[in-house]
N, C-alpha and C. Protein backbone atom coordinates (compact mmCIF):
# COMPACT_ATOMS: atom_id res chain seq x y z
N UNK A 1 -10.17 -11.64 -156.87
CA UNK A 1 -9.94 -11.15 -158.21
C UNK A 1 -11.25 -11.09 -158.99
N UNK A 2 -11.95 -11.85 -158.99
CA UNK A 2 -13.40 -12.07 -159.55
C UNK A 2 -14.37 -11.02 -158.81
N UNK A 3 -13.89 -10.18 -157.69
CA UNK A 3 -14.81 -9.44 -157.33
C UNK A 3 -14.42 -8.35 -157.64
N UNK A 4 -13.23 -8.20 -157.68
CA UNK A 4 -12.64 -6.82 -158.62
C UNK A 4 -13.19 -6.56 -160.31
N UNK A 5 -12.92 -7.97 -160.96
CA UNK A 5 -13.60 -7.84 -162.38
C UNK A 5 -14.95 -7.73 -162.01
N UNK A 6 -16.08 -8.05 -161.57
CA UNK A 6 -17.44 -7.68 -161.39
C UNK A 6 -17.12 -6.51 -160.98
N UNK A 7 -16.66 -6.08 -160.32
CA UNK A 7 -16.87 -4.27 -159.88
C UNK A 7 -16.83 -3.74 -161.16
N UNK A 8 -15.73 -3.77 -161.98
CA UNK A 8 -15.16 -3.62 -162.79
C UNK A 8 -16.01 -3.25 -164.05
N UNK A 9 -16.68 -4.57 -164.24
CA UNK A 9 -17.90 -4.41 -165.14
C UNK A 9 -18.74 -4.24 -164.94
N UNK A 10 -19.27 -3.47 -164.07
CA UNK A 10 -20.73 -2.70 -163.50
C UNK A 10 -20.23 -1.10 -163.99
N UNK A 11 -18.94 -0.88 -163.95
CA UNK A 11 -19.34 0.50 -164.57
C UNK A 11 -18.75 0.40 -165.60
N UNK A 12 -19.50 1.39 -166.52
CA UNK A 12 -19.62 1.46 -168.17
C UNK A 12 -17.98 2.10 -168.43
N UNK A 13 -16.98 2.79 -167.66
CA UNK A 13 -16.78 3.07 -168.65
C UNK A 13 -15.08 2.06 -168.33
N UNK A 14 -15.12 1.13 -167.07
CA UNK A 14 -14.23 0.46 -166.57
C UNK A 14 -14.53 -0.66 -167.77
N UNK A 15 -16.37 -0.99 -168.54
CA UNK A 15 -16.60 -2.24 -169.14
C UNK A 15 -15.83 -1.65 -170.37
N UNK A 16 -15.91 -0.28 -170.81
CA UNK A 16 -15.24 -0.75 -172.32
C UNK A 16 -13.86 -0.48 -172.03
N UNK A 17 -13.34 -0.08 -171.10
CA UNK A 17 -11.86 -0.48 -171.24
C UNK A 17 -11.84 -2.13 -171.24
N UNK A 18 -12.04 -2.54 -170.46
CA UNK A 18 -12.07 -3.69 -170.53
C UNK A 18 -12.12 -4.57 -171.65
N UNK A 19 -13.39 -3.90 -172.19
CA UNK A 19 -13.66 -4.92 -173.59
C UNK A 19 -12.78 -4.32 -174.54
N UNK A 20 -12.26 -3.29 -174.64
CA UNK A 20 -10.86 -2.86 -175.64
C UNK A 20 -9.89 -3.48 -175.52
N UNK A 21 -9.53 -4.02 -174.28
CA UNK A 21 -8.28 -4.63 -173.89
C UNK A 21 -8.62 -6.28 -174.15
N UNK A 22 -9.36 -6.50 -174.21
CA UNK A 22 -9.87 -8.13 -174.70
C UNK A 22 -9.89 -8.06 -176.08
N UNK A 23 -10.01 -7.13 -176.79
CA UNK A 23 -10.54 -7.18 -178.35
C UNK A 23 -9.04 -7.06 -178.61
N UNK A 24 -8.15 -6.31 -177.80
CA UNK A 24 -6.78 -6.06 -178.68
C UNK A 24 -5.64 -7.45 -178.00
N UNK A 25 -5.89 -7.70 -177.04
CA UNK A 25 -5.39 -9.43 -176.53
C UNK A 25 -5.88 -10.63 -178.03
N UNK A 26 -7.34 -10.63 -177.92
CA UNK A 26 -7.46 -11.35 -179.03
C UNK A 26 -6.77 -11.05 -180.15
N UNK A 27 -7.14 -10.59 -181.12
CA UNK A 27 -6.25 -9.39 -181.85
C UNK A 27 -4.61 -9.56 -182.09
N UNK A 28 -4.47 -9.51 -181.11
CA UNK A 28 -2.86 -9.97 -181.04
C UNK A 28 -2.69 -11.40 -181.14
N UNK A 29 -3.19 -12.07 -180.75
CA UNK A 29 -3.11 -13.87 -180.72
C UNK A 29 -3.35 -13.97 -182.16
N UNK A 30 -4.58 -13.53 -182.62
CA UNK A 30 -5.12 -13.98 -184.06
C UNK A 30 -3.80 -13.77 -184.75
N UNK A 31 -3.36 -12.67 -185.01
CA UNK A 31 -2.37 -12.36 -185.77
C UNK A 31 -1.60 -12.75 -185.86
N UNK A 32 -0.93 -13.42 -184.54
CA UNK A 32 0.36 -13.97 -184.43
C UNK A 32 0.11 -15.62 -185.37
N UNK A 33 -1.03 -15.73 -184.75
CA UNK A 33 -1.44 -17.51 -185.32
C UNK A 33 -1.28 -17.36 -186.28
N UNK A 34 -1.54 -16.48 -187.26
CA UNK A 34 -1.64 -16.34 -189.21
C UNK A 34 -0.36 -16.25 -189.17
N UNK A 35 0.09 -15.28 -188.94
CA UNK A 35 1.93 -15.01 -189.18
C UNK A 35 2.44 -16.25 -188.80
N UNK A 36 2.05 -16.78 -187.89
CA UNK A 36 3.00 -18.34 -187.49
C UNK A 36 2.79 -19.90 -188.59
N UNK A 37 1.44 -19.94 -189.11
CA UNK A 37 0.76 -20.46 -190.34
C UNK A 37 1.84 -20.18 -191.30
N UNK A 38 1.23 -19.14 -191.92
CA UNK A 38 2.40 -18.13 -193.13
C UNK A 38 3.70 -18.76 -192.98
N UNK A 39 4.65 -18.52 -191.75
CA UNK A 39 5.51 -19.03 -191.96
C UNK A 39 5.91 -20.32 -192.12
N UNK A 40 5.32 -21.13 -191.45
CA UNK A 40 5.30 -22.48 -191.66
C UNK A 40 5.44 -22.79 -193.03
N UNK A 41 4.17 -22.53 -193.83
CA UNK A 41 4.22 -22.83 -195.02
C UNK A 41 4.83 -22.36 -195.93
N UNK A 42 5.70 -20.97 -195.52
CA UNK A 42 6.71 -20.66 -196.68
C UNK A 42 7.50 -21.19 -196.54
N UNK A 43 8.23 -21.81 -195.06
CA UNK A 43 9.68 -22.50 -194.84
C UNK A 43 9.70 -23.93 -195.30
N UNK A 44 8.24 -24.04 -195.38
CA UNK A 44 8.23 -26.29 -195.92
C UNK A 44 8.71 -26.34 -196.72
């Protein structure tokens, strides 16, 4: 699997898919964490 992601990121245009799909994974977590915060503190 690790030699697939190094292939992967040797070409440019496999790296910015890549890094799009990491930025929108993060992205999604962040968001959820605030929305999950938010709610917390409106339901206390």
């Amino acid at each position: 699997m690790i030699d697939r992601f190094a292939a992967a990121w040797e070409d440019p245009a496999s790296r910015t898919r890549l890094l799009r799909w990491f930025w929108i994974v993060s992205t999604l977590f962040t968001l959820t964490g605030f929305a999950l915060i938010l709610y917390l503190v409106l339901t206390a």
